[in-house]
Structure formats: C-alpha cells, structure tokens
Protein backbone atom coordinates (compact mmCIF):
# COMPACT_ATOMS: atom_id res chain seq x y z
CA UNK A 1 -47.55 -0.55 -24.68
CA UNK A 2 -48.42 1.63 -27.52
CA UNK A 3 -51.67 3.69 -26.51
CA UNK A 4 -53.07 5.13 -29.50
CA UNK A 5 -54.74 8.63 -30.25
CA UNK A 6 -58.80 7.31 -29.69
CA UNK A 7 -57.66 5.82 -26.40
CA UNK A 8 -56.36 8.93 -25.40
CA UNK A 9 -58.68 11.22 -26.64
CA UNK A 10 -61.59 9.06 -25.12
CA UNK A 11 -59.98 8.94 -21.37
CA UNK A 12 -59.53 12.84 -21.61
CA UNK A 13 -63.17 13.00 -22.93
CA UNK A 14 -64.41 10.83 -20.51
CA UNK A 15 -62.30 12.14 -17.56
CA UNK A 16 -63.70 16.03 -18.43
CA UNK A 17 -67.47 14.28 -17.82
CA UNK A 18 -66.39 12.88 -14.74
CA UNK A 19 -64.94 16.16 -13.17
CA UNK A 20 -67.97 18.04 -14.72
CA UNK A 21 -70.61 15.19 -13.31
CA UNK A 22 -73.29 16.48 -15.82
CA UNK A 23 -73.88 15.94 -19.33
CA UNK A 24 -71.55 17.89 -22.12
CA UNK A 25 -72.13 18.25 -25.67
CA UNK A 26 -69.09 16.72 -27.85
CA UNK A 27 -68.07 20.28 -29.35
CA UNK A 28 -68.00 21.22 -25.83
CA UNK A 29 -65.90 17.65 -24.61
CA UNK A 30 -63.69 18.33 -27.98
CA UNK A 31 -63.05 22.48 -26.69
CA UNK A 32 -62.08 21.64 -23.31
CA UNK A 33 -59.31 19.21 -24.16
CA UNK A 34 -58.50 20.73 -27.19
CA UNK A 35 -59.20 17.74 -29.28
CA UNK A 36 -60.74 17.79 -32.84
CA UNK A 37 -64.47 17.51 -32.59
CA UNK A 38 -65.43 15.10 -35.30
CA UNK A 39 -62.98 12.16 -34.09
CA UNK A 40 -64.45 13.17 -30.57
CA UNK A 41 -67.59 12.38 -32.30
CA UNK A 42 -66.50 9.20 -33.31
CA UNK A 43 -64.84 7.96 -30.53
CA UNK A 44 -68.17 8.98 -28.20
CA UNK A 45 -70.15 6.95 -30.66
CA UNK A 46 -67.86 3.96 -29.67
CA UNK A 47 -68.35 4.67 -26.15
CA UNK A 48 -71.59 4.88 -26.53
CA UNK A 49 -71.87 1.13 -28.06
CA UNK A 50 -69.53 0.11 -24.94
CA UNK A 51 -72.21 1.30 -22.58
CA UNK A 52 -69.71 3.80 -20.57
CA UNK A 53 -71.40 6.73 -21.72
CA UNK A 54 -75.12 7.63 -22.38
CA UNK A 55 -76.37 10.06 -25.14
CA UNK A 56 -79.40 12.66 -24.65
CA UNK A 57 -81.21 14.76 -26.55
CA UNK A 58 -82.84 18.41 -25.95
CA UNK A 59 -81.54 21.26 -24.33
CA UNK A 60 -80.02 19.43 -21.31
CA UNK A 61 -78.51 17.37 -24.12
CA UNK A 62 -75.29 15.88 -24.74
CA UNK A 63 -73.46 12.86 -23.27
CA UNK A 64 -72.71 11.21 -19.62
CA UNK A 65 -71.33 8.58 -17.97
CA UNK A 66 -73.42 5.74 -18.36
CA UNK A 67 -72.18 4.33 -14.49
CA UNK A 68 -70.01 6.48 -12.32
CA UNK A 69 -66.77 7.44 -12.37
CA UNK A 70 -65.30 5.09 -9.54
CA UNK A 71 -67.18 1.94 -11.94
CA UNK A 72 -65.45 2.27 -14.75
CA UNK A 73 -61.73 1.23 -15.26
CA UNK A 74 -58.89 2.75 -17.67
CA UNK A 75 -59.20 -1.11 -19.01
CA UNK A 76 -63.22 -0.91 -20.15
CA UNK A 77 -62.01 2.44 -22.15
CA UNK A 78 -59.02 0.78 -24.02
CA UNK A 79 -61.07 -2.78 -24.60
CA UNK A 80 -64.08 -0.64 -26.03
CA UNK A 81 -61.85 1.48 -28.24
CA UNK A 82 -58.52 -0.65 -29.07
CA UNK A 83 -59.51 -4.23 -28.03
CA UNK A 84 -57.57 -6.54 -25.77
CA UNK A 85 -55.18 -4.70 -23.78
CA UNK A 86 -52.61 -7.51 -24.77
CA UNK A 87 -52.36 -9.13 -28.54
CA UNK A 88 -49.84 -11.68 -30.14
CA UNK A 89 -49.79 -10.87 -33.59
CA UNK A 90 -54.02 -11.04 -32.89
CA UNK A 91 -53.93 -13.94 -30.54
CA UNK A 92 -54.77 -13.26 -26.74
CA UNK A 93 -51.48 -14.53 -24.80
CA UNK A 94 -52.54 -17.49 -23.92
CA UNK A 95 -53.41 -18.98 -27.92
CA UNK A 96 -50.24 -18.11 -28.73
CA UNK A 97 -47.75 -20.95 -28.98
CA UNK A 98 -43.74 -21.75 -29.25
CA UNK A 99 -41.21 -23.93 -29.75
CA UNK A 100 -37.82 -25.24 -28.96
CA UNK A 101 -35.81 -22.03 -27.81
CA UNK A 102 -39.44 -19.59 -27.51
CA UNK A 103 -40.76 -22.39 -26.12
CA UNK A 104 -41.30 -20.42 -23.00
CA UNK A 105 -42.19 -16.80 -24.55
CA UNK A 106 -45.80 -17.04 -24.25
CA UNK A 107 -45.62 -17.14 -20.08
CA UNK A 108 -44.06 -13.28 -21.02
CA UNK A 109 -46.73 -12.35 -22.60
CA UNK A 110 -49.25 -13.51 -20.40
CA UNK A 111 -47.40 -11.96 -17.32
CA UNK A 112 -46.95 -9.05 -19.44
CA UNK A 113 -51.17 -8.70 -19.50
CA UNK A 114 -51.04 -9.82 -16.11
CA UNK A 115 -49.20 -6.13 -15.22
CA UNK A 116 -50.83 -4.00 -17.39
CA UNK A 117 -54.48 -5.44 -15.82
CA UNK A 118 -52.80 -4.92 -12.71
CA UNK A 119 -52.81 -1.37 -13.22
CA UNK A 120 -55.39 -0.77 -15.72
CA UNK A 121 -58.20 -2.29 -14.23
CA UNK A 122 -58.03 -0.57 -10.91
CA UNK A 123 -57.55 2.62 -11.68
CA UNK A 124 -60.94 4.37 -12.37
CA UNK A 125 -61.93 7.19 -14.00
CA UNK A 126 -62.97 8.60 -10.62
CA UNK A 127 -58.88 8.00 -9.43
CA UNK A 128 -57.50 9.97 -12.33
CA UNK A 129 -59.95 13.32 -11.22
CA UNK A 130 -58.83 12.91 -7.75
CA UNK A 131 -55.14 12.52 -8.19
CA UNK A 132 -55.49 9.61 -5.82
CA UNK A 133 -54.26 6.57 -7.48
CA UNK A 134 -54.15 3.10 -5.78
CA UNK A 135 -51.07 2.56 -3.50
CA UNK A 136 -49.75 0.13 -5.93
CA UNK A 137 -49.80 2.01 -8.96
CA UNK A 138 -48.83 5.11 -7.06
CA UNK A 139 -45.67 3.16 -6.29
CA UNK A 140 -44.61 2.66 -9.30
CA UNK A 141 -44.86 6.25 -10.70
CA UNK A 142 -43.32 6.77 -6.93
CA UNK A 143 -39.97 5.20 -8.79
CA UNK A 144 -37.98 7.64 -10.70
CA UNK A 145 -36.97 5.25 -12.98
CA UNK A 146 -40.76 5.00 -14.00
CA UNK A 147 -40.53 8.40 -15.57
CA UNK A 148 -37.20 7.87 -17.38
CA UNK A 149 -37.08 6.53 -21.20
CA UNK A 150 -35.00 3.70 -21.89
C-alpha cells in the first residue's frame, strides 16, 4: 500500500489536535510536525470538507476535531484525502473482472481491502496518542517479520 505525503501529513496533523484536545492554528499544526504550512493548509481544507475537523475564527481560532479522537478511524482520513483505500486501475475490487488464468485475481484484491479495513478502520486517532493499538493490529507489528522489508 503506497500511503502518500497528504495522508501522512493529515494523520500527523490530526493526531497533534488529538493529543492537544483544543483548537490549533495550521502554522502552529505545520511547526509542530515540521510539515510545510501551505500544503497543511490544503490538506486541513480537505478535512474540513470530510467533516473530521472544524474551523473557527477569532482569537480562540484555528481548527479541531470535528468528533473525538476515539470516532474517527485511520480509514475516514485516507478516504477523505486519497479515496478508496483499495483501487483496480480505478475500479473498487469488486467491479473489477478476469478471465481464463486471472479468472480468480479479483477475490485478491477484495481480500486484500478486506485486511487493510481490518486494520484501518479500527484503529482511531485516539489509539495512535495512546500507544494502545487493538490486540489484533498490535499482533501483527508484535511479528518481527512485520518490520522487515522484503
């Protein structure tokens, strides 16, 4: 799975509001991840659209979680800034179709999205601050073959 720069940079964003559990400017967001401010900007916007974070104005300005931490999954940030967190060449899994010897290729797709829901949409926002994963998706990084490329 190839996670791309806005997906990352939103989850770090998103994960410093969480920890901080009050509203941050995006300069502020951008600073304490080290990340550059006007993609920041950008990527908030999108968040924004997604309904995970809220936008205020004023002195006590700046942006929030729009529902808390422990209510929103790694999966709502990659849908609302990449899409689907499983394409065939554009097609969810289960358009996509085969024949004679890849007759069969599509059920690996679909079990691939199957996994990657599996972990992505139960880990929250609010497990990432904590450290305290789900048992099942602590198991797997529990594997040291998890950590090692191939």
């Amino acid at each position: 799975m190839h996670i791309p720069a806005k997906v990352d940079y939103g989850m770090r964003a998103l994960l410093t509001l969480a920890a901080r559990g009050e509203p941050a400017t995006g300069e502020s967001l951008a600073a304490a991840q080290g990340l550059p401010v006007k993609f920041l900007g950008a990527i908030l916007n999108d968040l924004r659209r997604a309904g995970l974070v809220a936008s205020q104005r004023g002195a006590e300005g700046g942006y929030r979680l729009a529902r808390p931490p422990s209510a929103i999954a790694v999966a709502d940030v990659i849908r609302a800034l990449d899409g689907p967190l499983a394409e065939v060449r554009g097609l969810r899994p289960e358009a996509a179709t085969y024949e004679g010897a890849a007759e069969h290729l599509q059920e690996v797709w679909v079990a691939v999205r199957a996994a990657l829901r599996a972990v992505l949409e139960t880990v929250t926002l609010e497990d990432v601050v904590a450290g305290k994963l789900p048992k099942d998706v602590a198991r797997l990084t529990a594997d040291p073959d998890a950590w090692a490329p191939h």
